[in-house]
C-alpha atoms as a PDB file:
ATOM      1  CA  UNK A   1     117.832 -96.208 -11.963  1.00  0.00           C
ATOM      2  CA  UNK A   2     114.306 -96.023 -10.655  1.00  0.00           C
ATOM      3  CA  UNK A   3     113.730 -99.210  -8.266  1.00  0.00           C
ATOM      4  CA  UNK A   4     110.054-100.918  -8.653  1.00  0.00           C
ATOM      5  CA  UNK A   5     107.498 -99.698  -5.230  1.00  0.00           C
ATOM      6  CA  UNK A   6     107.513-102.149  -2.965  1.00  0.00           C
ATOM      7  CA  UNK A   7     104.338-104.156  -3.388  1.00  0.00           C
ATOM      8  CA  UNK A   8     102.103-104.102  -0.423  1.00  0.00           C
ATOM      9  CA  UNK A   9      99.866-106.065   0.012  1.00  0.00           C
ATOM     10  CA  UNK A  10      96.598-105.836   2.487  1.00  0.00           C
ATOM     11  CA  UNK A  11      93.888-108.345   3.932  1.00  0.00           C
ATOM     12  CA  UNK A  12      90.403-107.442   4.460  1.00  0.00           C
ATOM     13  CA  UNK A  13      91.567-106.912   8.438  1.00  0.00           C
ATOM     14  CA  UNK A  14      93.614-103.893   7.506  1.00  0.00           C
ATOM     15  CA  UNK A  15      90.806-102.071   6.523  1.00  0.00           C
ATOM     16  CA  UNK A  16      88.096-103.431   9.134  1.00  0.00           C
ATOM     17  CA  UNK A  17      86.463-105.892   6.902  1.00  0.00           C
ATOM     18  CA  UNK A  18      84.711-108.818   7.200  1.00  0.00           C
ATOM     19  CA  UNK A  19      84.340-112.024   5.512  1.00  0.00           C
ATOM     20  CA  UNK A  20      80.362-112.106   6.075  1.00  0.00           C
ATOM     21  CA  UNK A  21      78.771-115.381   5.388  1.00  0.00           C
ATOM     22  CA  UNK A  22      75.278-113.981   4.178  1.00  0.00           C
ATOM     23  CA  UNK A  23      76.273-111.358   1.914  1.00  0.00           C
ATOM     24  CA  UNK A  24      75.605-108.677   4.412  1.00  0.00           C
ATOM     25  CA  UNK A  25      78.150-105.797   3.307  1.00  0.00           C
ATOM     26  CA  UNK A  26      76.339-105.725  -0.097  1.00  0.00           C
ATOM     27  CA  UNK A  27      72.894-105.768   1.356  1.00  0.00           C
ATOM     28  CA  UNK A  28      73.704-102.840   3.618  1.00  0.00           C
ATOM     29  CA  UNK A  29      74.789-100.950   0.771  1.00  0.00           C
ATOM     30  CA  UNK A  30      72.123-101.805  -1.305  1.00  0.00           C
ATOM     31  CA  UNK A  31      69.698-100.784   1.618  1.00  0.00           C
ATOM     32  CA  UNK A  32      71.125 -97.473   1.622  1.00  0.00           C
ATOM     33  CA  UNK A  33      70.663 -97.174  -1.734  1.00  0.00           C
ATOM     34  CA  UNK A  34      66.990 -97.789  -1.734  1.00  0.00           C
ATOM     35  CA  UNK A  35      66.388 -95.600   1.678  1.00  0.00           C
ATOM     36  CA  UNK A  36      68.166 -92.959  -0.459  1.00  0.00           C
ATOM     37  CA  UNK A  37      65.923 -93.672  -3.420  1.00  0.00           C
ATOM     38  CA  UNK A  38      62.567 -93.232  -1.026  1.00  0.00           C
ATOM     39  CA  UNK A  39      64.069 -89.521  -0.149  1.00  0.00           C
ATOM     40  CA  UNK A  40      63.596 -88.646  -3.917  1.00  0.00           C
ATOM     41  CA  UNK A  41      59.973 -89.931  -3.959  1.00  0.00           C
ATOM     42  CA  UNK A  42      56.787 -88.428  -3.819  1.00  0.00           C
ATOM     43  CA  UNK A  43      56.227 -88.970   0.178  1.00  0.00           C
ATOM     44  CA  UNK A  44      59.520 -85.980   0.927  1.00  0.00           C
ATOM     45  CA  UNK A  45      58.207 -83.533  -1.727  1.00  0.00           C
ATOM     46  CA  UNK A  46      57.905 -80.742   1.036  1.00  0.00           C
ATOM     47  CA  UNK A  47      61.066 -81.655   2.839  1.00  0.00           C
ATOM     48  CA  UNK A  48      59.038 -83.507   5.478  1.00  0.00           C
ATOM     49  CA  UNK A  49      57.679 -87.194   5.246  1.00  0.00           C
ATOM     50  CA  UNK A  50      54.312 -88.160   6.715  1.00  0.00           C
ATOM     51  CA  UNK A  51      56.696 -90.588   9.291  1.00  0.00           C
ATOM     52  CA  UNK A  52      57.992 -87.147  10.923  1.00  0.00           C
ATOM     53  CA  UNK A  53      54.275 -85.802  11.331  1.00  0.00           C
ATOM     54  CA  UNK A  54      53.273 -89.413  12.837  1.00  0.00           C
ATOM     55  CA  UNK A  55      56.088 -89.522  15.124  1.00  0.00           C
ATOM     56  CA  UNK A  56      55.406 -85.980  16.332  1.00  0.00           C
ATOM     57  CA  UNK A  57      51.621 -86.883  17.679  1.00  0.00           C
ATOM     58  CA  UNK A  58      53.185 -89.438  19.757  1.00  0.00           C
ATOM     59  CA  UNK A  59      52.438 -92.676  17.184  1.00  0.00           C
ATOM     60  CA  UNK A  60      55.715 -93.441  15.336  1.00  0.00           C
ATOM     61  CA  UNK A  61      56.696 -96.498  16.961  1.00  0.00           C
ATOM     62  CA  UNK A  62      53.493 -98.485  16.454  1.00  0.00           C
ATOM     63  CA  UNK A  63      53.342 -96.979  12.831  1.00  0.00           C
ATOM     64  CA  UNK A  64      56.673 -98.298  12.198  1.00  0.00           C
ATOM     65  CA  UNK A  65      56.451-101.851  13.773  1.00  0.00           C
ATOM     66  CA  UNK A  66      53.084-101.674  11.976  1.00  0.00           C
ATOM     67  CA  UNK A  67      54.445-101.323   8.754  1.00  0.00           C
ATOM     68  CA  UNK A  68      57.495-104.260   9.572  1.00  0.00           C
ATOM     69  CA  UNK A  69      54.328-106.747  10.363  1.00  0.00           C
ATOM     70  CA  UNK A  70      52.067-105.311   7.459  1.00  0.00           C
ATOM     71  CA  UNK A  71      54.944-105.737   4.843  1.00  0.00           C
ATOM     72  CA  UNK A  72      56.267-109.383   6.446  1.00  0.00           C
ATOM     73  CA  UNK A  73      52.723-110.596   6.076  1.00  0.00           C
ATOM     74  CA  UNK A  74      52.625-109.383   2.360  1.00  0.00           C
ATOM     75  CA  UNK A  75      55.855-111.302   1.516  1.00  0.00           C
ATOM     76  CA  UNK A  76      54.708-114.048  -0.671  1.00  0.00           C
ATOM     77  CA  UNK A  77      51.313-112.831  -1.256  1.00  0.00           C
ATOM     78  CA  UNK A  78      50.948-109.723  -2.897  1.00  0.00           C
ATOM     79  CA  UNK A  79      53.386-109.477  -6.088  1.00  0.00           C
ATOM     80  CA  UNK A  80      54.963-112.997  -5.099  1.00  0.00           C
ATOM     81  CA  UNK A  81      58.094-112.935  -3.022  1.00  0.00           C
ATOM     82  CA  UNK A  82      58.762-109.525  -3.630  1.00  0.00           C
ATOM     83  CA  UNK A  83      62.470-108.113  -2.357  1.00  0.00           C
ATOM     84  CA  UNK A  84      61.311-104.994  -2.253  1.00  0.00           C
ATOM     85  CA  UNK A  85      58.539-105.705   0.730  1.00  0.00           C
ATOM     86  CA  UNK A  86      61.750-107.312   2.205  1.00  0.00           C
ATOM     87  CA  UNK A  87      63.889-104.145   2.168  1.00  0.00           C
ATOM     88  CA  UNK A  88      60.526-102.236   3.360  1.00  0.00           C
ATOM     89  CA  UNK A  89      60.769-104.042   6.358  1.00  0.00           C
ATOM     90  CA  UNK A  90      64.253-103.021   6.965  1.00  0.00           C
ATOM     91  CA  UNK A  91      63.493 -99.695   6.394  1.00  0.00           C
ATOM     92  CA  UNK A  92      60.674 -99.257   9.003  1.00  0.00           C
ATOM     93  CA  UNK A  93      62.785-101.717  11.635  1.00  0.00           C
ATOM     94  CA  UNK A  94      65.625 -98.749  10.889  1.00  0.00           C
ATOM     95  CA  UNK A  95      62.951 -96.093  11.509  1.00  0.00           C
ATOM     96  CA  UNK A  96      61.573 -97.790  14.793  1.00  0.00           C
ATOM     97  CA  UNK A  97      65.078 -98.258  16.223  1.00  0.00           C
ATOM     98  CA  UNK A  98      65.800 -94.902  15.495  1.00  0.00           C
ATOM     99  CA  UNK A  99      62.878 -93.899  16.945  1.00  0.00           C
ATOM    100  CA  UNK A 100      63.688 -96.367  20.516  1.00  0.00           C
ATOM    101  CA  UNK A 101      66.878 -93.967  20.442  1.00  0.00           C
ATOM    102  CA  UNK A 102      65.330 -90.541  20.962  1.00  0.00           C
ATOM    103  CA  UNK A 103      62.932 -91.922  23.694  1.00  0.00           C
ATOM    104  CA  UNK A 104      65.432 -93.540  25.488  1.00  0.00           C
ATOM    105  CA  UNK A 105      67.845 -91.152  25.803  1.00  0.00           C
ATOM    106  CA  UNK A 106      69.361 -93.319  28.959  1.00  0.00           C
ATOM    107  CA  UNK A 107      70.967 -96.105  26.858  1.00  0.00           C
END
């Protein structure tokens, strides 16, 4: 006589999650998915993106913090209160924190 598996049952702690109060596990994913979605677009045609070429002379952290102020002033302005400046923002704070890690090595 085959016995019914025990039923387990786990909590969001068992597998590291947590209860975020601003939706921030679905935003995270759906930043990926539009990051991923700009690596498909015109700007990576030849494998490299005009970021890599500014970052190389020497300017990539003021182009990126650039951009973060330049789409945060847009916000509610051009196109009304467009998400997508909001997840442009992200994207360039992502790019200048990346670039803070390869020129400080030391943290």
């Amino acid at each position: 006589m085959n016995t019914p598996a025990k039923e387990m049952s786990f909590t969001k702690e068992d597998y590291g999650l947590i209860d975020y109060k601003f939706n921030e596990g679905a935003l995270i994913d759906e930043l990926r998915s539009y990051i991923n979605a700009t690596y498909d677009g015109h700007y990576s045609k030849n494998k490299f993106q005009s970021t890599e070429f500014i970052i190389d002379c020497g300017h990539g952290m003021g182009f990126a913090l650039g951009n973060v102020l330049k789409y945060a002033q847009r916000y509610g302005k051009k196109d009304g209160h467009n998400r997508k400046d909001l997840m442009k923002i992200l994207h360039y704070a992502l790019i200048a924190l990346s670039i803070h890690d390869m020129e400080n090595d030391d943290e």
